[in-house]
Protein backbone atom coordinates (compact mmCIF):
# COMPACT_ATOMS: atom_id res chain seq x y z
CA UNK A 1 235.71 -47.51 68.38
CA UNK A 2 238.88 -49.12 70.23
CA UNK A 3 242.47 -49.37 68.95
CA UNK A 4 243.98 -52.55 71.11
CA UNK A 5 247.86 -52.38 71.70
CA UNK A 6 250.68 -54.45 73.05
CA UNK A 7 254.33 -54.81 73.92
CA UNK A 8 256.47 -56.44 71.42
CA UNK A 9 256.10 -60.01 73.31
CA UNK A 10 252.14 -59.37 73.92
CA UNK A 11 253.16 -59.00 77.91
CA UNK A 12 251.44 -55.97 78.47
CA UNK A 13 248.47 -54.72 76.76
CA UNK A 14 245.34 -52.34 76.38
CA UNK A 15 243.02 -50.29 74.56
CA UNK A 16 242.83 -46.91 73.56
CA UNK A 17 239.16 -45.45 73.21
CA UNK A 18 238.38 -42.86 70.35
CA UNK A 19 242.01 -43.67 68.55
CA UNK A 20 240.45 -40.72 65.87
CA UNK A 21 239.90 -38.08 68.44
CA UNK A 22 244.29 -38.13 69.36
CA UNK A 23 247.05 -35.91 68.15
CA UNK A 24 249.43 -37.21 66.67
CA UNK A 25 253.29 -35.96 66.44
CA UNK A 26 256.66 -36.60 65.24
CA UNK A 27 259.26 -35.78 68.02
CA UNK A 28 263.27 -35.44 67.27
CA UNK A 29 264.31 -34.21 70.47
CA UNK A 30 267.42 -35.58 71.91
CA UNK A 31 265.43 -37.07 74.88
CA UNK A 32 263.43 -38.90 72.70
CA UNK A 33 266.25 -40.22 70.71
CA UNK A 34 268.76 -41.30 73.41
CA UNK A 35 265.44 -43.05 75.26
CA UNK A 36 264.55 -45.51 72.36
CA UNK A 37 269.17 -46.05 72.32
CA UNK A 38 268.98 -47.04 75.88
CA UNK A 39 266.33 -49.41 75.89
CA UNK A 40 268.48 -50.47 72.80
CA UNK A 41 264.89 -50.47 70.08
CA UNK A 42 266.30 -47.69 68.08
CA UNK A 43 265.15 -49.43 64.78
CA UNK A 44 261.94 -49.81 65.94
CA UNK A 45 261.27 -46.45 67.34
CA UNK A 46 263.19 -43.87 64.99
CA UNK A 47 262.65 -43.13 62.12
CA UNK A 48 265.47 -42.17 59.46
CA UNK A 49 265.60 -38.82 61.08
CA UNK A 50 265.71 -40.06 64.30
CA UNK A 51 261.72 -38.88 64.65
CA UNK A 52 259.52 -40.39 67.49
CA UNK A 53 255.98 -41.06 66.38
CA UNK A 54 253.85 -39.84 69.07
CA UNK A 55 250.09 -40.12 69.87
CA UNK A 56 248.35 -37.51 72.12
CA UNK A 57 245.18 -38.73 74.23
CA UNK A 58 243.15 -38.14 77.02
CA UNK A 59 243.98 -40.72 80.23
CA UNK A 60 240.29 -41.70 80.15
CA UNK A 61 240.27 -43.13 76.96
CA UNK A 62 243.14 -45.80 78.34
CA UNK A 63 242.89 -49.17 80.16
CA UNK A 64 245.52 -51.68 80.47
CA UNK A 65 243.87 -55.39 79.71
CA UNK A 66 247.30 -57.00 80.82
CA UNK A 67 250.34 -56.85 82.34
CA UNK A 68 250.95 -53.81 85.00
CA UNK A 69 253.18 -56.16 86.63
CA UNK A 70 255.56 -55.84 83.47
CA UNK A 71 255.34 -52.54 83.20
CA UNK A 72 258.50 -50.31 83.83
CA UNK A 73 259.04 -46.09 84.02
CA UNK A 74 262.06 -44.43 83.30
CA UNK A 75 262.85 -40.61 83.48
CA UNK A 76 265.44 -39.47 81.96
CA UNK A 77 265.89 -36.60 84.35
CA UNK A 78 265.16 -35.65 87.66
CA UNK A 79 262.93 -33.46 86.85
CA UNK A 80 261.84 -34.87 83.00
CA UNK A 81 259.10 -36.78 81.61
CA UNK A 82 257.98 -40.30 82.72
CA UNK A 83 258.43 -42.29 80.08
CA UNK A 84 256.78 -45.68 80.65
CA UNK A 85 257.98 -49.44 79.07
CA UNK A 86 257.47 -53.39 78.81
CA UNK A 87 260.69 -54.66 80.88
CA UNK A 88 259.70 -57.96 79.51
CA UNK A 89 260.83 -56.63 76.02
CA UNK A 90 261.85 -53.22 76.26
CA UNK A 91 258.82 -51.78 74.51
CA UNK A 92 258.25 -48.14 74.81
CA UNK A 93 254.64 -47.65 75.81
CA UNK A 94 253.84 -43.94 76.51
CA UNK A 95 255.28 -40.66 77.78
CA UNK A 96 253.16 -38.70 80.80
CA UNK A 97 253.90 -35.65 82.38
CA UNK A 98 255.30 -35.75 86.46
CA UNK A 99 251.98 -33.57 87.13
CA UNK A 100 249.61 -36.62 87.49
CA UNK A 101 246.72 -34.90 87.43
CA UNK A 102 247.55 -33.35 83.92
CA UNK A 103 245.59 -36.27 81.83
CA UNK A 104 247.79 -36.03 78.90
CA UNK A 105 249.18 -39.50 77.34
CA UNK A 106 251.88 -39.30 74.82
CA UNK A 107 251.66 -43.07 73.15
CA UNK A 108 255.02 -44.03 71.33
CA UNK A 109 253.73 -45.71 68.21
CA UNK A 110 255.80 -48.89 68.62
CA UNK A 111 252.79 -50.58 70.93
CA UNK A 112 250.26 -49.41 68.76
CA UNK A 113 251.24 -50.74 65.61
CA UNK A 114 249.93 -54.63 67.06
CA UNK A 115 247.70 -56.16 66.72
CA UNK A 116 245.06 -54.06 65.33
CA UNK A 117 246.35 -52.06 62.01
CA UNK A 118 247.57 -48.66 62.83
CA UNK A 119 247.47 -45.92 60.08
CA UNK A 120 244.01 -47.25 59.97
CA UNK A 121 242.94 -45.50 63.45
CA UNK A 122 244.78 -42.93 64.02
CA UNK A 123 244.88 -39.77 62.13
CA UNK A 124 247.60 -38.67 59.78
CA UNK A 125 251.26 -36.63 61.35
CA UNK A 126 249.64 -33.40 62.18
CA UNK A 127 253.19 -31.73 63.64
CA UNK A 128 256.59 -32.48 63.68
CA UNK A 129 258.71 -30.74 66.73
CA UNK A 130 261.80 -30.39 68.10
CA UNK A 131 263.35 -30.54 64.36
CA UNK A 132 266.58 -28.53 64.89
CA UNK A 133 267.51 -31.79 66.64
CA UNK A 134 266.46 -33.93 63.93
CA UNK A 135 268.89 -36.14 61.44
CA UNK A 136 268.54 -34.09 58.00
CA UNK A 137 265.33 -32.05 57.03
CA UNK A 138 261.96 -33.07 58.07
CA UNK A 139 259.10 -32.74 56.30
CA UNK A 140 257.37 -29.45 56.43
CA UNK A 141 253.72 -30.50 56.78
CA UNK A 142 252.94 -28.67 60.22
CA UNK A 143 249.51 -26.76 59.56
CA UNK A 144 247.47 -24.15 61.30
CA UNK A 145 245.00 -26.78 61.40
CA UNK A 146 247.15 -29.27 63.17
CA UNK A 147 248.33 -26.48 65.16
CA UNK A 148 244.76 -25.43 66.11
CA UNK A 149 243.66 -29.00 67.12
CA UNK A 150 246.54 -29.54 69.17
CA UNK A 151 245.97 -25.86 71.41
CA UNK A 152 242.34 -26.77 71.48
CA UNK A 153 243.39 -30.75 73.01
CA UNK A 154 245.73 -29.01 75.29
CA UNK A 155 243.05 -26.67 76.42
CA UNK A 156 240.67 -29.49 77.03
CA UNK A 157 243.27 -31.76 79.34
CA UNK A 158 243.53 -28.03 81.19
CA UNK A 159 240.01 -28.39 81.50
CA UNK A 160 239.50 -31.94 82.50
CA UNK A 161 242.36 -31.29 85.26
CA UNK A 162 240.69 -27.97 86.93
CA UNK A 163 237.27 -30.47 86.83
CA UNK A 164 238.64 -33.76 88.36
CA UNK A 165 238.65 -35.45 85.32
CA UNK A 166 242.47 -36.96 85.84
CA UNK A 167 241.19 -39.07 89.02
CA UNK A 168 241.21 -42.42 86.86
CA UNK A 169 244.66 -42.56 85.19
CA UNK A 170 246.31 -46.22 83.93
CA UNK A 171 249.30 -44.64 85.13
CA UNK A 172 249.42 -43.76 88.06
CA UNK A 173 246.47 -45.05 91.58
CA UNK A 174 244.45 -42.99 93.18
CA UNK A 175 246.05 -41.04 95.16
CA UNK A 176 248.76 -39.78 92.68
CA UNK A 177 251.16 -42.52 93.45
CA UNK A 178 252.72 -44.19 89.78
CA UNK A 179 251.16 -47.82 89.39
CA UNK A 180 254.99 -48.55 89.71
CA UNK A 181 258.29 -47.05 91.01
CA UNK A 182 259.88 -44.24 89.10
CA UNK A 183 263.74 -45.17 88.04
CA UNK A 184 265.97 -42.74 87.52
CA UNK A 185 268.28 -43.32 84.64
CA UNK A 186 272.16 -43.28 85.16
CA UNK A 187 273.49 -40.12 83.91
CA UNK A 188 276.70 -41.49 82.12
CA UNK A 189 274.05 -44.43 80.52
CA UNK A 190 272.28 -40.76 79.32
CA UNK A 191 275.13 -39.39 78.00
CA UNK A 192 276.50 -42.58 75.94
CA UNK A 193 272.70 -42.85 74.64
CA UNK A 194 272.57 -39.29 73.23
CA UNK A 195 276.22 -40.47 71.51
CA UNK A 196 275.00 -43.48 70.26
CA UNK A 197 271.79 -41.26 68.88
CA UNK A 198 273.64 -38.07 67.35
């Protein structure tokens, strides 16, 4: 089974192998929030508690079909996440760690939600996080289950790293290098976003 996804435009686009096999999260950290303000798609990326829906999988289960020469990365910090876009439209795609070889992708739902239907591929919220940042009260549906699942998908990236198994990543070429260059955001551009979010 393959989920298909796309930028808001159709630009850039993939596939996502084994769609029910990912975590999935709700994120309200301040990072997240003041990333979906500056590429100005708050509406489409927050929810009403300024919540990021966020899919965990493995970087072998990803494949871009089109557009790498569209595709953007952003960090937020000099040291923070890479958090990868559509400059054609200013679609959030995914979040990855610097640590290349660390196969984790961190899909923001707003690619995933076209064209193929996506509540019907992807499990349910398993974990909400970061919620002392969060607008008002989240729900409390975190479960040792979820919990469970998501030690036992970090253990297996842990796994997959110490075996070689990050060597093909959509992100980033063989030798480590980021398909394309990382920018660093302004810091002021940072700051008004996290206003603009709070």
């Amino acid at each position: 089974m393959k989920h298909r996804f796309q930028c808001l435009c159709g630009k850039v686009a993939g596939e996502v192998d084994e769609p029910r096999r990912a975590m999935r999260a709700v994120c309200y950290c301040r990072d997240c929030q003041a990333y979906a303000h500056l590429l100005k798609r708050p509406e489409r990326v927050l929810d009403a508690l300024g919540g990021t829906d966020i899919v965990a999988t493995h970087a072998r289960y990803v494949r871009f079909t089109r557009g790498l020469d569209s595709l953007a990365c952003l960090s937020l910090s000099p040291k923070g996440l890479l958090r990868w876009y559509a400059r054609c439209c200013n679609t959030p795609i995914a979040n990855t760690p610097r640590a290349w070889k660390l196969p984790y992708i961190g899909f923001v739902h707003t690619c995933l939600r076209q064209p193929d239907p996506f509540e019907r591929d992807f499990p349910k919220v398993q974990m909400r996080i970061n919620t002392g940042s969060a607008h008002g009260t989240p729900p409390k549906d975190n479960s040792p289950l979820g919990y469970a699942r998501f030690m036992a998908m970090v253990m297996r990236l842990g796994a997959s790293r110490l075996a070689g198994g990050a060597k093909v990543h959509p992100f980033f070429g063989a030798q480590g290098s980021p398909v394309v260059p990382i920018q660093l955001a302004d810091r002021a551009a940072v700051d008004a976003a996290r206003h603009a979010a709070a």
